[in-house]
Protein backbone atom coordinates (compact mmCIF):
# COMPACT_ATOMS: atom_id res chain seq x y z
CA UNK A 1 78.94 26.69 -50.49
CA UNK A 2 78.85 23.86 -48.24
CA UNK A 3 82.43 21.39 -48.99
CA UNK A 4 80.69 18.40 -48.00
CA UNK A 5 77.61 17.34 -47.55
CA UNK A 6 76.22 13.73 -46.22
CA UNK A 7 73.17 12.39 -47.17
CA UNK A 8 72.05 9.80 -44.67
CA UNK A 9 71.33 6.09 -45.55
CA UNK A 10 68.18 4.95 -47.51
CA UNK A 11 65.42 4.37 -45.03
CA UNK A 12 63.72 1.27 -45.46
CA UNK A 13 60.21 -0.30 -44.07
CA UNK A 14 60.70 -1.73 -39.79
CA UNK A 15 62.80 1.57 -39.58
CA UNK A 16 61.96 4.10 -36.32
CA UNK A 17 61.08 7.26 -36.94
CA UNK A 18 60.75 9.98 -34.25
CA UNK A 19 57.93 12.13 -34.20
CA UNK A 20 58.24 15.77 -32.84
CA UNK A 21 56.86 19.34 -32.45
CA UNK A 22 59.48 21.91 -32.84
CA UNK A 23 57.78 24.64 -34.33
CA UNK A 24 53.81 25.73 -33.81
CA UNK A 25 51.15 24.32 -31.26
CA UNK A 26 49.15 20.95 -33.52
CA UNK A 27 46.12 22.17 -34.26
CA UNK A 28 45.13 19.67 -37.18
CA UNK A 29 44.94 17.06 -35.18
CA UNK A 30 42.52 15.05 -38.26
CA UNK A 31 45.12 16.11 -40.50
CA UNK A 32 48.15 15.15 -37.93
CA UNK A 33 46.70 11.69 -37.63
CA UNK A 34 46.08 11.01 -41.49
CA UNK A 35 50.09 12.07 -41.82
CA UNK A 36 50.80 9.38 -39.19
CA UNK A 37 48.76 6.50 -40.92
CA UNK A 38 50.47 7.13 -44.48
CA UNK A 39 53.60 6.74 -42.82
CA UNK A 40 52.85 3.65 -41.19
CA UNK A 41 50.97 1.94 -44.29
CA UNK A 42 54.13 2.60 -45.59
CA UNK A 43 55.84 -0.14 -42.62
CA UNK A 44 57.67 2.46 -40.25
CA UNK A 45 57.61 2.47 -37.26
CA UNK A 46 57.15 6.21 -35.78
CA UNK A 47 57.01 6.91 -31.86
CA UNK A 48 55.34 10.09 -30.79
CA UNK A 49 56.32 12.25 -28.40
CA UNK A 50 54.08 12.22 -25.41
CA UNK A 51 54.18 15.97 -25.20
CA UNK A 52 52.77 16.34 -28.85
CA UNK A 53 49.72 18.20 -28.01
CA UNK A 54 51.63 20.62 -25.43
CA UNK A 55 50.61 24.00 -26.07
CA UNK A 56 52.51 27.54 -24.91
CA UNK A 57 50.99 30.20 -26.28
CA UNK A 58 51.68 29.80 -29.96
CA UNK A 59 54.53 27.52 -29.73
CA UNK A 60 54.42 23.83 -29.13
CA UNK A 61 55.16 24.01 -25.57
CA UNK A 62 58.37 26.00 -24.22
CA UNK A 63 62.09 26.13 -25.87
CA UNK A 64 63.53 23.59 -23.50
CA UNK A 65 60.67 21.08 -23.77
CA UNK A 66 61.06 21.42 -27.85
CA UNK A 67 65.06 21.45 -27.76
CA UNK A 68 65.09 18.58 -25.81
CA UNK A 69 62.72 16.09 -27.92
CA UNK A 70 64.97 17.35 -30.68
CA UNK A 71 67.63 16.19 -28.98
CA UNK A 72 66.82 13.10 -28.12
CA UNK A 73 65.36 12.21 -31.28
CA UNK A 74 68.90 13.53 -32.77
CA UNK A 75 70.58 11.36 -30.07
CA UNK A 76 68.34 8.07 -30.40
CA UNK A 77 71.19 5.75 -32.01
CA UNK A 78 67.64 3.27 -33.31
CA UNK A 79 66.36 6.20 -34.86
CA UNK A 80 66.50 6.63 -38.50
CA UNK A 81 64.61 9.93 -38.82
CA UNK A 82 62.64 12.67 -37.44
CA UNK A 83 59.31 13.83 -38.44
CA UNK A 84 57.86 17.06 -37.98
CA UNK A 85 53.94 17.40 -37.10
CA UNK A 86 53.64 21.29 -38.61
CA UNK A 87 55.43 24.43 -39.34
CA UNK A 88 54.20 27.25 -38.20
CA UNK A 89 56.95 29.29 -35.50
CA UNK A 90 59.11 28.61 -33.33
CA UNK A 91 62.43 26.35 -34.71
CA UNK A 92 64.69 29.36 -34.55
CA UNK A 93 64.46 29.53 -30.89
CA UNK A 94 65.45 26.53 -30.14
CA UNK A 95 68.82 26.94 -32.43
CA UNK A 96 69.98 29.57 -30.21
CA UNK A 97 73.80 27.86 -29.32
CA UNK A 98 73.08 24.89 -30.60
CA UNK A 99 75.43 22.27 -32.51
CA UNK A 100 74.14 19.28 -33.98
CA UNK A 101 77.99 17.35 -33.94
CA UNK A 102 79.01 18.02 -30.60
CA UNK A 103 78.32 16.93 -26.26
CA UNK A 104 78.16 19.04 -23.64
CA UNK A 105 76.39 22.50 -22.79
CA UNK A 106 76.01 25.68 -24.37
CA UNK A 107 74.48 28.76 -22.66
CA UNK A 108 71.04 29.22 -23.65
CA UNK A 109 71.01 32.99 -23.77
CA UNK A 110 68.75 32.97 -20.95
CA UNK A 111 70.99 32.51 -17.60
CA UNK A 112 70.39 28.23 -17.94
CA UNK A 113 72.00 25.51 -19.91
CA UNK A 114 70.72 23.59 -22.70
CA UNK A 115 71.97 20.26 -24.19
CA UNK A 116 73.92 20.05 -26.81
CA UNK A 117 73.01 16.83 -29.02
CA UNK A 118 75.16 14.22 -30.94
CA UNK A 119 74.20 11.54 -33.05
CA UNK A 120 76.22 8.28 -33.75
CA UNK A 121 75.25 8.55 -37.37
CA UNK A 122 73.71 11.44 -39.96
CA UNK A 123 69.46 11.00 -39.96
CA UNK A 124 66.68 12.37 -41.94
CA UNK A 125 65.03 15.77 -41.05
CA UNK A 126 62.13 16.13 -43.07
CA UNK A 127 59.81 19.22 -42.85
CA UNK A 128 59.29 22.65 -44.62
CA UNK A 129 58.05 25.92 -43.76
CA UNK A 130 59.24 26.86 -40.71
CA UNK A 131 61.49 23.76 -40.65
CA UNK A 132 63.51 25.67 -43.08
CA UNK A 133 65.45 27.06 -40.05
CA UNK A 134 66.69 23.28 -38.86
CA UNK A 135 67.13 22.12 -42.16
CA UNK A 136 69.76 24.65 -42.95
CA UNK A 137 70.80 24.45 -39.63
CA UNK A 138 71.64 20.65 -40.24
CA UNK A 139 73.38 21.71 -43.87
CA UNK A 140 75.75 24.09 -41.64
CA UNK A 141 76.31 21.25 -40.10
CA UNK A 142 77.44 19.23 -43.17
CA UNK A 143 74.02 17.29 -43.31
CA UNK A 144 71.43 16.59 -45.91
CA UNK A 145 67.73 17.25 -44.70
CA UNK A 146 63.94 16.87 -46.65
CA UNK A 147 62.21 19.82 -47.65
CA UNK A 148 59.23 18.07 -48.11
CA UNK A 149 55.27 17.94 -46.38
CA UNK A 150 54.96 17.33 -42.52
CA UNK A 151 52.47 15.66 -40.87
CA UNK A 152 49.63 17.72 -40.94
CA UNK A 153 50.18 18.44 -44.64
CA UNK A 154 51.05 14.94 -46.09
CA UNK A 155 47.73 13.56 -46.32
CA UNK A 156 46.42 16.47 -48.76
CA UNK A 157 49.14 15.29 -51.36
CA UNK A 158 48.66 13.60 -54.52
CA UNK A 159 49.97 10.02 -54.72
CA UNK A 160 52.92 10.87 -56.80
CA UNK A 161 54.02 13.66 -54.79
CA UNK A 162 54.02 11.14 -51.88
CA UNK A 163 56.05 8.61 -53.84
CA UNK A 164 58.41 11.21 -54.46
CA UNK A 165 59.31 11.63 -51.07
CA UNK A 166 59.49 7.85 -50.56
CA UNK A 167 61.77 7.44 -53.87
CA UNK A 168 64.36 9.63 -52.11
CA UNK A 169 63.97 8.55 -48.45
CA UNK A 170 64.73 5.04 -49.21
CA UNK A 171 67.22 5.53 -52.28
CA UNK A 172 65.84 6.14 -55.69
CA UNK A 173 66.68 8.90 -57.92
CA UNK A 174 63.92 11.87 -58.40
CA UNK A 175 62.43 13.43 -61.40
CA UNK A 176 62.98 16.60 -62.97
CA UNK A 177 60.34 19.27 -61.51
CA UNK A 178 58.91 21.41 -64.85
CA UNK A 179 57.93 25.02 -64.49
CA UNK A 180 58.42 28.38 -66.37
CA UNK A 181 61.81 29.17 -67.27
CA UNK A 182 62.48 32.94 -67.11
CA UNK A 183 66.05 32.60 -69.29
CA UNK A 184 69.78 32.72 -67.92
CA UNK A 185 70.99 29.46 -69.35
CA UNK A 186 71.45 26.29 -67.46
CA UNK A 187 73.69 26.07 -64.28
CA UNK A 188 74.52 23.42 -61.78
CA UNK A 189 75.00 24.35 -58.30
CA UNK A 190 73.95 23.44 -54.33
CA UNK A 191 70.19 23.37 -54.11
CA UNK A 192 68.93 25.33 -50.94
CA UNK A 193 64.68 24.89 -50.98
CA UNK A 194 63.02 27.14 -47.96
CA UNK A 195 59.83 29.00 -47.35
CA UNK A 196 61.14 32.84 -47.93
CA UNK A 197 59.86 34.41 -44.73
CA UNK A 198 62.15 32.19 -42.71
CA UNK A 199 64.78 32.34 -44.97
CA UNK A 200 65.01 35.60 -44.89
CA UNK A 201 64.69 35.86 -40.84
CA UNK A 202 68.63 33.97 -41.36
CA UNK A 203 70.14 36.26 -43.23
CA UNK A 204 73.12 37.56 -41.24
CA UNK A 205 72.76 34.89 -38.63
CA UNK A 206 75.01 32.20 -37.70
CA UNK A 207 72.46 29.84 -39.45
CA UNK A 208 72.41 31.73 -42.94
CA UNK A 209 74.37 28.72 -45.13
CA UNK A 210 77.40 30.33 -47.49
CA UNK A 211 75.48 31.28 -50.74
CA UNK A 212 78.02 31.31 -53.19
CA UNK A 213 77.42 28.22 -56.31
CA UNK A 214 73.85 27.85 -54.68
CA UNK A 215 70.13 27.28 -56.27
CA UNK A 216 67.62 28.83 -54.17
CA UNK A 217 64.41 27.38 -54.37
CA UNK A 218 61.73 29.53 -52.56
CA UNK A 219 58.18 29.49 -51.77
CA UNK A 220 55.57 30.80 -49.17
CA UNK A 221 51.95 31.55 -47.79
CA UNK A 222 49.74 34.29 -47.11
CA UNK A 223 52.37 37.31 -47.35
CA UNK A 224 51.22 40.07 -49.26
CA UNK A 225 53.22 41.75 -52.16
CA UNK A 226 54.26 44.24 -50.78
CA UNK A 227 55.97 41.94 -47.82
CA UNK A 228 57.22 39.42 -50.83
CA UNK A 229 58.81 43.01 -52.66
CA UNK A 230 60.01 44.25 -49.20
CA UNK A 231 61.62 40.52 -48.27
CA UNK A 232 63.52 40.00 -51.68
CA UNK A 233 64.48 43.73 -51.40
CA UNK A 234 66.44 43.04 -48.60
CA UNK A 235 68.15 40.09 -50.02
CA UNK A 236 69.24 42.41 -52.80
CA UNK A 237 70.54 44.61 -50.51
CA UNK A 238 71.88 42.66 -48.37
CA UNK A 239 74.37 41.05 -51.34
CA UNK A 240 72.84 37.75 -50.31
CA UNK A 241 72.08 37.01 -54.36
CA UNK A 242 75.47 38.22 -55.37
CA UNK A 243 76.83 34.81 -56.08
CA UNK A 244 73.83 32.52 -56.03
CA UNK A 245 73.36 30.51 -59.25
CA UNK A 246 69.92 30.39 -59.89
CA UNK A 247 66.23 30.63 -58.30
CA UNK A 248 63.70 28.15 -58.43
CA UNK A 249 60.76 29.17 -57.61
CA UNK A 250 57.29 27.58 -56.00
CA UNK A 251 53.92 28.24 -55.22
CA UNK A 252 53.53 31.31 -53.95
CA UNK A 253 50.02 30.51 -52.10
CA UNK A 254 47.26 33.02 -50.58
CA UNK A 255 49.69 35.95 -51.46
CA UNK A 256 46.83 38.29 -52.78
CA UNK A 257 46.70 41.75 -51.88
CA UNK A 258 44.30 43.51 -49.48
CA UNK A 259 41.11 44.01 -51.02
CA UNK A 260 40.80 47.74 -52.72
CA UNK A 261 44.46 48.25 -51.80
CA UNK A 262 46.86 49.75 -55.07
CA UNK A 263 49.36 46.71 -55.97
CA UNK A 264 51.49 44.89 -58.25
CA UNK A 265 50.25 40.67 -58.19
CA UNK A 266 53.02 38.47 -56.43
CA UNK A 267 54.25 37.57 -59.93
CA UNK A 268 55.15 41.08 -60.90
CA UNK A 269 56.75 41.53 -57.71
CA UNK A 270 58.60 37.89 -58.71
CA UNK A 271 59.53 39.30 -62.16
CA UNK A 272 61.09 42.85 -61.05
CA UNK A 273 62.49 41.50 -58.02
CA UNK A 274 64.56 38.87 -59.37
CA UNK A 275 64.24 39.49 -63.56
CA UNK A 276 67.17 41.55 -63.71
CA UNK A 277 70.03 39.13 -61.73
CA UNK A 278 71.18 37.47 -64.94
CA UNK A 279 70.74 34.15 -63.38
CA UNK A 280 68.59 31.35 -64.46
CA UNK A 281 64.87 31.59 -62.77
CA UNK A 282 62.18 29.17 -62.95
CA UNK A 283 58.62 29.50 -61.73
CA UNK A 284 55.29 27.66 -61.28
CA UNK A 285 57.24 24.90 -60.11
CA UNK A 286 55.06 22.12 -58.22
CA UNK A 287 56.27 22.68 -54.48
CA UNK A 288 55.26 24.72 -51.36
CA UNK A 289 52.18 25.12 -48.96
CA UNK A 290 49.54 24.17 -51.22
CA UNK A 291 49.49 20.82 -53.21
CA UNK A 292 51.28 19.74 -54.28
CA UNK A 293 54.58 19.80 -52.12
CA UNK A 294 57.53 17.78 -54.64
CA UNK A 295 59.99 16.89 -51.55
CA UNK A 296 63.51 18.57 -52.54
CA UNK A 297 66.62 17.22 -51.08
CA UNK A 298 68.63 20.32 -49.07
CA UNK A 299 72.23 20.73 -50.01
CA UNK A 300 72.55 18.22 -52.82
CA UNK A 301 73.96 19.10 -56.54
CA UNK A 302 71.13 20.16 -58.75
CA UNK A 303 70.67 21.43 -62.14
CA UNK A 304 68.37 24.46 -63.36
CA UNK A 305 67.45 25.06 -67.12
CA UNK A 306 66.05 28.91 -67.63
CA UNK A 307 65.26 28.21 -70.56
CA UNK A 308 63.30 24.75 -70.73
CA UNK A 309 61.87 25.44 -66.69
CA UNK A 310 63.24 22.37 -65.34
CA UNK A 311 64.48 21.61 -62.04
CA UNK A 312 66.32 18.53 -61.74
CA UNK A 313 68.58 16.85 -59.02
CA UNK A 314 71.61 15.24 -60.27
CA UNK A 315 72.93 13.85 -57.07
């Protein structure tokens, strides 16, 4: 369990917000643009990258081009946060050697050198899906990110789900999230939110946080059963879950079987994948790829009630 972890200042309207691509090629450019106007009716100011529409295959345009906005968004001492158009792939690449505290170079893995960034002062990351990977990066690092809608997703949520976000960006307190409790009691711990697919692409890498006192909180898109039995599986086995708290679960969105293939339903997978852990689980709780997408703070102190289905931050 992270020792320490800072949550940056409240943001506040006339603030600069950096807008980046660090994961798939934009593709919803409607949607993109709809996420940029909510944030400025909101009175930020957000600079995009010129590069925003750089395509490389399926990535945003290559490693060093994405590392390097990072970077400079990270380094920016007028910025205040950095936005993420979409998920998609393509964050864990640009992680390779990198440190989010310290100056100088690191070897990319690849025979060149790639920067590595520092920032006069913690700022927000906000992003989910495959932002997962830099937002647990940044916790490694001792710093609190947003798992919460990017750009191309924002616009789709419902007004409260978008206040939500704002509440904790610019220093209110949240509400408690209600779902399904499963049982287990009620436990406090470290809250760790992440789209499952890319958390469990960390596990037993350099980026894979401590798990010990922590609350999970997973969701994801368009993986089968089978892939959702075959993922949890191999955090059983890896002895990933052996001290983790409790699991809060999300939506778990598109996640249907092949047509006239034998299966269990995502929620039986769910229930005999992580029933028997004698730890508090909740499910049907009101985050992940489909609307709507309740921003959760990463690394903060939360509380989870098995019993009543509640997810609540205390921090």
């Amino acid at each position: 369990m992270q020792s320490k972890i800072i949550v940056p200042p409240p943001l506040k309207p006339g603030d600069l917000l950096r807008v980046i691509a660090p994961s798939g090629a934009l593709r919803e450019f409607r949607a993109f643009e709809r996420g940029i106007e909510i944030w400025r009716s909101r009175g930020y100011r957000l600079e995009i990258i010129p590069e925003i529409d750089d395509q490389w295959g399926y990535l945003a345009g290559k490693d060093e081009n994405r590392r390097h906005y990072l970077a400079t968004a990270w380094q920016d001492p007028e910025c205040r946060g950095i936005l993420c158009a979409r998920g998609g792939f393509g964050s864990t690449r640009i992680l390779e050697n990198w440190n989010w505290g310290e100056i100088g170079e690191g070897e990319s893995g690849r025979g060149g050198k790639i920067p590595i960034p520092h920032s006069p002062f913690p700022k927000w990351l906000i992003g989910f899906s495959d932002i997962t990977a830099l937002l647990w990066s940044l916790y490694q690092a001792g710093i609190s990110g947003v798992h919460a809608p990017v750009l191309t997703t924002i616009g789709d949520e419902p007004n409260w789900a978008i206040q939500r976000l704002f509440d904790w960006l610019e220093g209110r307190p949240l509400a408690p999230l209600k779902g399904f409790g499963w049982g287990g009691g009620v436990v406090t711990g470290i809250l760790l939110p992440a789209n499952l697919t890319v958390a469990t692409h960390l596990l037993a890498t350099p980026i894979q946080p401590n798990m010990d006192g922590v609350i999970l909180a997973f969701e994801d898109v368009t993986e089968a059963p089978y892939r959702i039995d075959r993922m949890l599986t191999q955090w059983r086995m890896s002895g990933a879950l052996s001290k983790v708290r409790g699991i809060a679960l999300g939506s778990f969105s598109k996640c249907e079987a092949p047509p006239n293939v034998p299966s269990f339903n995502v929620e039986e997978v769910l229930r005999d994948r992580l029933g028997d852990l004698g730890i508090p689980v909740v499910s049907g709780l009101p985050f992940g790829h489909e609307a709507p997408n309740a921003a959760l703070p990463v690394g903060v102190k939360a509380t989870l009630d098995g019993e009543q289905g509640i997810l609540d931050v205390t921090e």
